[in-house]
N, C-alpha and C. Protein backbone atom coordinates (compact mmCIF):
# COMPACT_ATOMS: atom_id res chain seq x y z
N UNK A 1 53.05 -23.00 193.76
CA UNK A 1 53.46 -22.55 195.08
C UNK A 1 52.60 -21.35 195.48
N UNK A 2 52.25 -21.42 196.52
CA UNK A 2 51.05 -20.40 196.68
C UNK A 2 52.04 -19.10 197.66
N UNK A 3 51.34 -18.15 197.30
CA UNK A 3 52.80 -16.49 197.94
C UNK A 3 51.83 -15.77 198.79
N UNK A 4 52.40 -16.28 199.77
CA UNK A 4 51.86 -15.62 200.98
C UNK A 4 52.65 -14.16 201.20
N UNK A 5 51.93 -13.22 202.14
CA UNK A 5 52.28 -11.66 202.64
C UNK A 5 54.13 -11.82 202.63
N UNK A 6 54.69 -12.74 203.21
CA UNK A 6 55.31 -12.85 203.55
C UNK A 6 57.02 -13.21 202.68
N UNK A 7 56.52 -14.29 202.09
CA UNK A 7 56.89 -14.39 200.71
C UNK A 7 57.07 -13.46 199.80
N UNK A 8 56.22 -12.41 199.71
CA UNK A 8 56.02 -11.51 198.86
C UNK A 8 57.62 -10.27 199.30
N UNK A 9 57.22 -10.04 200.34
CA UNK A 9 57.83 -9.13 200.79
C UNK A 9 59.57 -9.33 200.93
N UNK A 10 59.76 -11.03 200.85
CA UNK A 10 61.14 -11.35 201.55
C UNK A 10 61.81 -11.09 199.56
N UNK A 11 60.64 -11.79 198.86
CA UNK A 11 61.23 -11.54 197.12
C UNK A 11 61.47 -10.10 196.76
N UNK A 12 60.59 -9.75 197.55
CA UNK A 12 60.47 -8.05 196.96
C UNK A 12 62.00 -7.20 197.44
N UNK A 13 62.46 -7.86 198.59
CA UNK A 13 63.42 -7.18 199.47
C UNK A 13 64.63 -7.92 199.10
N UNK A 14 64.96 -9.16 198.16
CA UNK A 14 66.00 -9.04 197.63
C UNK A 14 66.67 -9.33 196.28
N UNK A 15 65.41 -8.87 195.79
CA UNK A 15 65.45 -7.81 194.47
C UNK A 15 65.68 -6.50 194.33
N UNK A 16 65.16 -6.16 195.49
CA UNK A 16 66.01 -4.58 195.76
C UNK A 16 67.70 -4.52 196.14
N UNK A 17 67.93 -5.49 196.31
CA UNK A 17 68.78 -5.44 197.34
C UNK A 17 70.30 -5.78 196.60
N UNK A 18 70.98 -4.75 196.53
CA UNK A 18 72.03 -4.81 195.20
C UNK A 18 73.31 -5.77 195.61
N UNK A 19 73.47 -6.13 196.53
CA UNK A 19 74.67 -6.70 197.19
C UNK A 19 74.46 -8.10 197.84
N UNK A 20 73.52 -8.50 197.43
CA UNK A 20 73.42 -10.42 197.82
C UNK A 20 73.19 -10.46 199.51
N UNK A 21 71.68 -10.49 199.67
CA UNK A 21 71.70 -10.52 201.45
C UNK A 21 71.83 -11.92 201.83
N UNK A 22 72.27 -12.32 202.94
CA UNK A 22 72.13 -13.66 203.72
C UNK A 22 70.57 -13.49 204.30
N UNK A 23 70.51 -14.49 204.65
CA UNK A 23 68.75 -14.36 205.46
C UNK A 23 69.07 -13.92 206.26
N UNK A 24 70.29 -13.66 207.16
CA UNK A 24 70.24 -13.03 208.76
C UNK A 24 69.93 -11.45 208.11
N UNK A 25 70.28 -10.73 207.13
CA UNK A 25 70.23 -9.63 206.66
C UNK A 25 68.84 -9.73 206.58
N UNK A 26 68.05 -10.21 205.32
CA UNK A 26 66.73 -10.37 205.19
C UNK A 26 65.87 -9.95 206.28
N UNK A 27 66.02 -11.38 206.94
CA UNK A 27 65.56 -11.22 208.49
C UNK A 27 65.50 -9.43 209.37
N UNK A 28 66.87 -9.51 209.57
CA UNK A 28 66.59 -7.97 210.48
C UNK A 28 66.52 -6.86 209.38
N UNK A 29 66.29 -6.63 208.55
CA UNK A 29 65.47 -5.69 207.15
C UNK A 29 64.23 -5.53 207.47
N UNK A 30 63.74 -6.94 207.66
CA UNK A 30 62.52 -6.57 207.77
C UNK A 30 61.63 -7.16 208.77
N UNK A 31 62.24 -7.14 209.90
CA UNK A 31 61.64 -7.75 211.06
C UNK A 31 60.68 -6.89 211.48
N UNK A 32 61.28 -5.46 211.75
CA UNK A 32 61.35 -4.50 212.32
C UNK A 32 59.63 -3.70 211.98
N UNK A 33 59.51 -4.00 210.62
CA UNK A 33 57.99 -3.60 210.13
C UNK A 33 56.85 -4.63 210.04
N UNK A 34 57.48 -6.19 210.34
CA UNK A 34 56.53 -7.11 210.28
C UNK A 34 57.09 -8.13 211.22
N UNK A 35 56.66 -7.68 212.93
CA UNK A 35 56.83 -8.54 213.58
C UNK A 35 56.79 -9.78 213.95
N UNK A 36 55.56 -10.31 212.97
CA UNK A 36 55.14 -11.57 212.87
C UNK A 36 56.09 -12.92 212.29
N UNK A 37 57.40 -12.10 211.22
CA UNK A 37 58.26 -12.80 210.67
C UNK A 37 58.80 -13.19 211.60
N UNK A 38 59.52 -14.61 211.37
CA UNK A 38 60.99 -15.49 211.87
C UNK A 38 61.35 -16.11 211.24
N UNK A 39 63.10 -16.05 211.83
CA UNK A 39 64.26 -16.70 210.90
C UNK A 39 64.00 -17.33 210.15
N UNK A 40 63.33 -18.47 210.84
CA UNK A 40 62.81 -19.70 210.22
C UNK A 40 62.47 -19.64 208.73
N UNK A 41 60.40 -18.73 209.36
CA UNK A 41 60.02 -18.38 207.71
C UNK A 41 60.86 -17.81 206.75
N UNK A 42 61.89 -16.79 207.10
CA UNK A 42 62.86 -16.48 205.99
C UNK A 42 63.63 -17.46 205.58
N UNK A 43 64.27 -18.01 206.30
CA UNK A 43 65.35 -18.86 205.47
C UNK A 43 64.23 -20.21 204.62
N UNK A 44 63.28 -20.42 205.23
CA UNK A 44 62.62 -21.42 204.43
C UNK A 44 61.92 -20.78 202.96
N UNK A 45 61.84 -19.66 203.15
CA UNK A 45 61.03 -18.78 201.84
C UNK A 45 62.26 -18.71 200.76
N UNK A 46 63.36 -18.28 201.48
CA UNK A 46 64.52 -17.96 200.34
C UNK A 46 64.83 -19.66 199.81
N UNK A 47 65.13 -20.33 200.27
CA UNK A 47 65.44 -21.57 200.05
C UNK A 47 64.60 -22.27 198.82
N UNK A 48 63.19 -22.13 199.44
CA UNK A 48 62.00 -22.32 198.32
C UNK A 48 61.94 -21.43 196.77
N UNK A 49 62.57 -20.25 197.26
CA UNK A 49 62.23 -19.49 195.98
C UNK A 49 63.45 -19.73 195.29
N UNK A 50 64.40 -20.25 195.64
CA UNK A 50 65.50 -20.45 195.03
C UNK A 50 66.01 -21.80 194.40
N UNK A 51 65.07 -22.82 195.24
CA UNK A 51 64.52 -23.80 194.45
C UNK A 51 63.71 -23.80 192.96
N UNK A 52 63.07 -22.94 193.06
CA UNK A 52 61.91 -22.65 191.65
C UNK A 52 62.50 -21.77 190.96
N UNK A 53 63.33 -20.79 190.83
CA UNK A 53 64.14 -20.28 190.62
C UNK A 53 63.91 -18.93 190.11
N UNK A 54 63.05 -18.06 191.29
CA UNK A 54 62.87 -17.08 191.36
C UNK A 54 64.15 -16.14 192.01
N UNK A 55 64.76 -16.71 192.70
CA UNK A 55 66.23 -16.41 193.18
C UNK A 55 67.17 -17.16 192.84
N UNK A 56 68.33 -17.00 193.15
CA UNK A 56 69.99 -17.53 192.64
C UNK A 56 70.71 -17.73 194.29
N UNK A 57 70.79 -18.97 194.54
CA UNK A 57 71.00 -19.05 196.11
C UNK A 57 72.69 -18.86 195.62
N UNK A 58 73.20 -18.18 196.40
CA UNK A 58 75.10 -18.63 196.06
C UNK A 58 75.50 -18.52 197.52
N UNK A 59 76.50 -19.77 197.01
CA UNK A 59 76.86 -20.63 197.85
C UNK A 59 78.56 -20.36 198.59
N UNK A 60 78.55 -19.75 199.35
CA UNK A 60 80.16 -19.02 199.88
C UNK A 60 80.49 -20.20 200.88
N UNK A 61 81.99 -20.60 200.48
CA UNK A 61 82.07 -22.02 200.99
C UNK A 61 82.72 -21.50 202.31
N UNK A 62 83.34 -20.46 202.98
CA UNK A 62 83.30 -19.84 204.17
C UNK A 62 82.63 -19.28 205.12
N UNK A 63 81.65 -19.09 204.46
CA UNK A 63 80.56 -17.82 204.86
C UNK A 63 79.10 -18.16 204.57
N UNK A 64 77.99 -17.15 205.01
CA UNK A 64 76.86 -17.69 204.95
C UNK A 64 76.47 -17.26 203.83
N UNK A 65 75.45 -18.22 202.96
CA UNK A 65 74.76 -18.65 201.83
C UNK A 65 74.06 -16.69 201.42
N UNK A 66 74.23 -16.47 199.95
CA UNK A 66 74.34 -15.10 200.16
C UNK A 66 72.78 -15.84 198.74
N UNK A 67 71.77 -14.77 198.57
CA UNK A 67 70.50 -14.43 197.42
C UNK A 67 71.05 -13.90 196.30
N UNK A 68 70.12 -14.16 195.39
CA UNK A 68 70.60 -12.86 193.87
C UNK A 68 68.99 -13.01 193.95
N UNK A 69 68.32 -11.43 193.60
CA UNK A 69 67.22 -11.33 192.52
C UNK A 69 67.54 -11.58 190.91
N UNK A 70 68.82 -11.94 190.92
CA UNK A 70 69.15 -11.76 189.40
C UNK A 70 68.70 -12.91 189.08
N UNK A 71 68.48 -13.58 187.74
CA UNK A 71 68.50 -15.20 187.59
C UNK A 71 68.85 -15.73 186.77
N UNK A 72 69.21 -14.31 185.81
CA UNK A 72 70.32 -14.87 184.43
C UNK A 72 71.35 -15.14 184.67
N UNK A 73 72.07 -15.69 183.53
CA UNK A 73 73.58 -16.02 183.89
C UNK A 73 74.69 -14.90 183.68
N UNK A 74 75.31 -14.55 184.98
CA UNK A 74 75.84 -13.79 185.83
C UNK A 74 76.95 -14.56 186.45
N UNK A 75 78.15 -13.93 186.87
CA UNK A 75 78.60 -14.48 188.11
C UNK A 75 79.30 -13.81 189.16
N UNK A 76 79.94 -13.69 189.90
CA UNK A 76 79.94 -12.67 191.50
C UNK A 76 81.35 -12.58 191.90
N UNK A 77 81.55 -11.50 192.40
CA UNK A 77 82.79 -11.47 192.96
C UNK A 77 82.41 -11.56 194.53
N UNK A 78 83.39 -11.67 195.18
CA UNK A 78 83.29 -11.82 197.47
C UNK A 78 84.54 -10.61 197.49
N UNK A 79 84.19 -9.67 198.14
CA UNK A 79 85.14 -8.89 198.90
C UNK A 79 85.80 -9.83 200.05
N UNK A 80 86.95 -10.15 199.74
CA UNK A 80 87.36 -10.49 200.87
C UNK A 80 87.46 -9.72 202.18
N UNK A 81 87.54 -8.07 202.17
CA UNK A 81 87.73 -7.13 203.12
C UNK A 81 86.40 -7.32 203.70
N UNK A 82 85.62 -6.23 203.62
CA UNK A 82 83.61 -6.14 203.22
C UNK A 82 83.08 -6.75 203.34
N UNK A 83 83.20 -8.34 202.95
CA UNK A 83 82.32 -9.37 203.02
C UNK A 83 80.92 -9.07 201.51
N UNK A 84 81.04 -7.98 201.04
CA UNK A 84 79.68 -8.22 199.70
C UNK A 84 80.03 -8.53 198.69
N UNK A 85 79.05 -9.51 198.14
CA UNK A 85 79.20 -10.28 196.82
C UNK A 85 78.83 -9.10 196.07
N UNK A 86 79.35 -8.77 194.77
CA UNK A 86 79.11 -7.71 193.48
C UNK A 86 78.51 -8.97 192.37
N UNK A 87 77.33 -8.11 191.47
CA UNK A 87 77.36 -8.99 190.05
C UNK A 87 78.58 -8.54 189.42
N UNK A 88 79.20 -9.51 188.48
CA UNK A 88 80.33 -9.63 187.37
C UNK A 88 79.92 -10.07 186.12
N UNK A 89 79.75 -8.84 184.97
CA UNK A 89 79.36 -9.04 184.27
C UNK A 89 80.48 -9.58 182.80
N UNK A 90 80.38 -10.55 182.31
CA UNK A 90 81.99 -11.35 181.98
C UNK A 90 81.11 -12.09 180.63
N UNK A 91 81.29 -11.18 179.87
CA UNK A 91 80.60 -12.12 178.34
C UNK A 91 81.83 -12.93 177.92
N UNK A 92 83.36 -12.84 178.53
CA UNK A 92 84.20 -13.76 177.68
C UNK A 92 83.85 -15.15 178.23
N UNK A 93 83.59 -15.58 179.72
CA UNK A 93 83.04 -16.45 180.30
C UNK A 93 82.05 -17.28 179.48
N UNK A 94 80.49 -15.93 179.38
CA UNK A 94 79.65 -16.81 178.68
C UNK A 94 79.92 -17.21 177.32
N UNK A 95 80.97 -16.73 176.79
CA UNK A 95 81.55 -17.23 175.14
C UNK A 95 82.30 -18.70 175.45
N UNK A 96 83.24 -18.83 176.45
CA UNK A 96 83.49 -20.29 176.87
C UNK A 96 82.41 -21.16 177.24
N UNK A 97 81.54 -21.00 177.63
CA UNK A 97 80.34 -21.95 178.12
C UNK A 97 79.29 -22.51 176.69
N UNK A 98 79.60 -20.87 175.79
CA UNK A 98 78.96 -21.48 174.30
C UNK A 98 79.98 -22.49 173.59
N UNK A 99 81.43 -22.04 173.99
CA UNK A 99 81.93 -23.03 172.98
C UNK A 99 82.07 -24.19 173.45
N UNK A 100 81.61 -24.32 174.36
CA UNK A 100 81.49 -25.94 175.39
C UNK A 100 80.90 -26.43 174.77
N UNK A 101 79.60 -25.97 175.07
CA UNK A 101 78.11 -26.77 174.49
C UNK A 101 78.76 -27.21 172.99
N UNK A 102 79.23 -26.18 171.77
CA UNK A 102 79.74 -26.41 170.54
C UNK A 102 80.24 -27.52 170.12
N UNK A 103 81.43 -27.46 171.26
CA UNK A 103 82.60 -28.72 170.90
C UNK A 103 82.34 -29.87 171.72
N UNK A 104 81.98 -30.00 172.66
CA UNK A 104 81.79 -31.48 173.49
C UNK A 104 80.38 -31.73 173.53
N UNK A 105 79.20 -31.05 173.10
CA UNK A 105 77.73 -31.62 173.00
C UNK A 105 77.12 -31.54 174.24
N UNK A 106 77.63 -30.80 175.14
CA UNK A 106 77.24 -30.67 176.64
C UNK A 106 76.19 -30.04 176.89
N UNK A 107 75.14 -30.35 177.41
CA UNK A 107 74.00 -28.93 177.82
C UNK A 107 74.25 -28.75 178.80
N UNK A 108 74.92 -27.45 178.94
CA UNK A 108 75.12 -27.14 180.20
C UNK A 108 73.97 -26.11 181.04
N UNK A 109 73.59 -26.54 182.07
CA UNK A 109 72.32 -26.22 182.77
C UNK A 109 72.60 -24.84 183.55
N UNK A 110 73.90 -24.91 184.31
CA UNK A 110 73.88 -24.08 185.67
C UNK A 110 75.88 -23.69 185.55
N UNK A 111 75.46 -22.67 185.75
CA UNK A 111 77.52 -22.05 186.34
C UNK A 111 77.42 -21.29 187.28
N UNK A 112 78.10 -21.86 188.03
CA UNK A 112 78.54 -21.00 189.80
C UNK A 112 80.10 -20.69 189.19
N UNK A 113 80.49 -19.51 189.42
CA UNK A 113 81.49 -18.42 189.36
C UNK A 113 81.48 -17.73 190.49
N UNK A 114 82.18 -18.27 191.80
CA UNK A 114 82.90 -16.69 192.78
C UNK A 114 83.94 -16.20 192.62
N UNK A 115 84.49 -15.26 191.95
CA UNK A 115 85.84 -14.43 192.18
C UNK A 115 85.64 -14.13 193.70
N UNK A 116 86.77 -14.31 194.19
CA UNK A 116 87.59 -13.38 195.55
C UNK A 116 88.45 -12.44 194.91
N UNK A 117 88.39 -11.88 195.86
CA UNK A 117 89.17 -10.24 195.73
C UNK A 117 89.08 -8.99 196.46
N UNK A 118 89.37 -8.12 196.39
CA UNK A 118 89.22 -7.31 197.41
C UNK A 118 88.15 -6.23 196.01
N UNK A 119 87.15 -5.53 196.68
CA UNK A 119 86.64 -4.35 195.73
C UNK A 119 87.09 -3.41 195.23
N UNK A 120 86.34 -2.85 194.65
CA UNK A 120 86.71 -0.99 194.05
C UNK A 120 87.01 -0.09 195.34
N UNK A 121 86.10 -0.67 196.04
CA UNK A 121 86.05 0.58 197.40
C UNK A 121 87.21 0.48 198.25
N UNK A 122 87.51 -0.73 198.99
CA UNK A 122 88.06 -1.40 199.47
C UNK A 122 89.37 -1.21 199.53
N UNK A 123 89.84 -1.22 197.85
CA UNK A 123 91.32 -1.04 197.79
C UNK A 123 91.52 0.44 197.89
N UNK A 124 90.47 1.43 197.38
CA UNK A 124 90.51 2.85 197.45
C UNK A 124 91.04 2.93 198.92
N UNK A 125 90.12 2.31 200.13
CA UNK A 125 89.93 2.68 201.63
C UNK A 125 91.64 2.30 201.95
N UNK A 126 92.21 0.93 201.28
CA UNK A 126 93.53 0.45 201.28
C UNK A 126 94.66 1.69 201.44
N UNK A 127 94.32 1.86 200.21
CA UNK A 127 95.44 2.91 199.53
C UNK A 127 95.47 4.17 199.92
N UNK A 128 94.29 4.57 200.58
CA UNK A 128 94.13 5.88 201.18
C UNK A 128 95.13 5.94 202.49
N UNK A 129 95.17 4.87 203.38
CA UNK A 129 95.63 4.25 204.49
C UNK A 129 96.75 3.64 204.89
């Protein structure tokens, strides 16, 4: 796959980017310094890179399709308040997925995990209120 200016910049921006952007985020991030971008090219760049699996596309069955720079296995919580996906870091999880493979002979390839919930912040802003 050949990485154009553009490409470069949309990977670079959500790998920085600690809270899982949608492309509409992407998009106006970085419109603003490289006018030449559109929607389009973003959502087709994230899509592609997340195909090859330079990104982690996750998939919010309400809401719009959120990035990870991450690409290990991880899985996410959704603020229901907020709307931002958090990484969840859950080794008892990946200990069930080993004893899968163990006991039923499964190779398991891929795990999508969304917790809902409300955040750390969230319930603070709650409870303050």
């Amino acid at each position: 796959m050949k990485f154009s200016r553009q490409r470069e910049i949309i990977l670079k921006y959500v790998k920085s980017f600690p809270v899982h952007p949608t492309a509409d985020q992407v998009y106006t991030a970085l419109k603003k310094e490289n006018p030449g971008l559109s929607l389009g090219t973003v959502y087709r760049n994230l899509n592609q890179l997340s195909e090859i699996g330079m990104l982690k596309k996750i998939y919010i069955a309400d809401g719009s399709d959120r990035f990870d720079g991450r690409t290990d296995t991880h899985f996410h919580m959704i603020c229901e308040d907020c709307g931002r996906v958090f990484d969840i870091e859950t080794p008892e999880l990946e200990e069930i997925i080993s004893r899968i493979r163990q006991r039923e002979g499964h190779e398991i390839t891929g795990v999508t995990l969304n917790l809902r919930g409300i955040c750390a912040e969230c319930s603070v802003k709650e409870k303050a209120e």
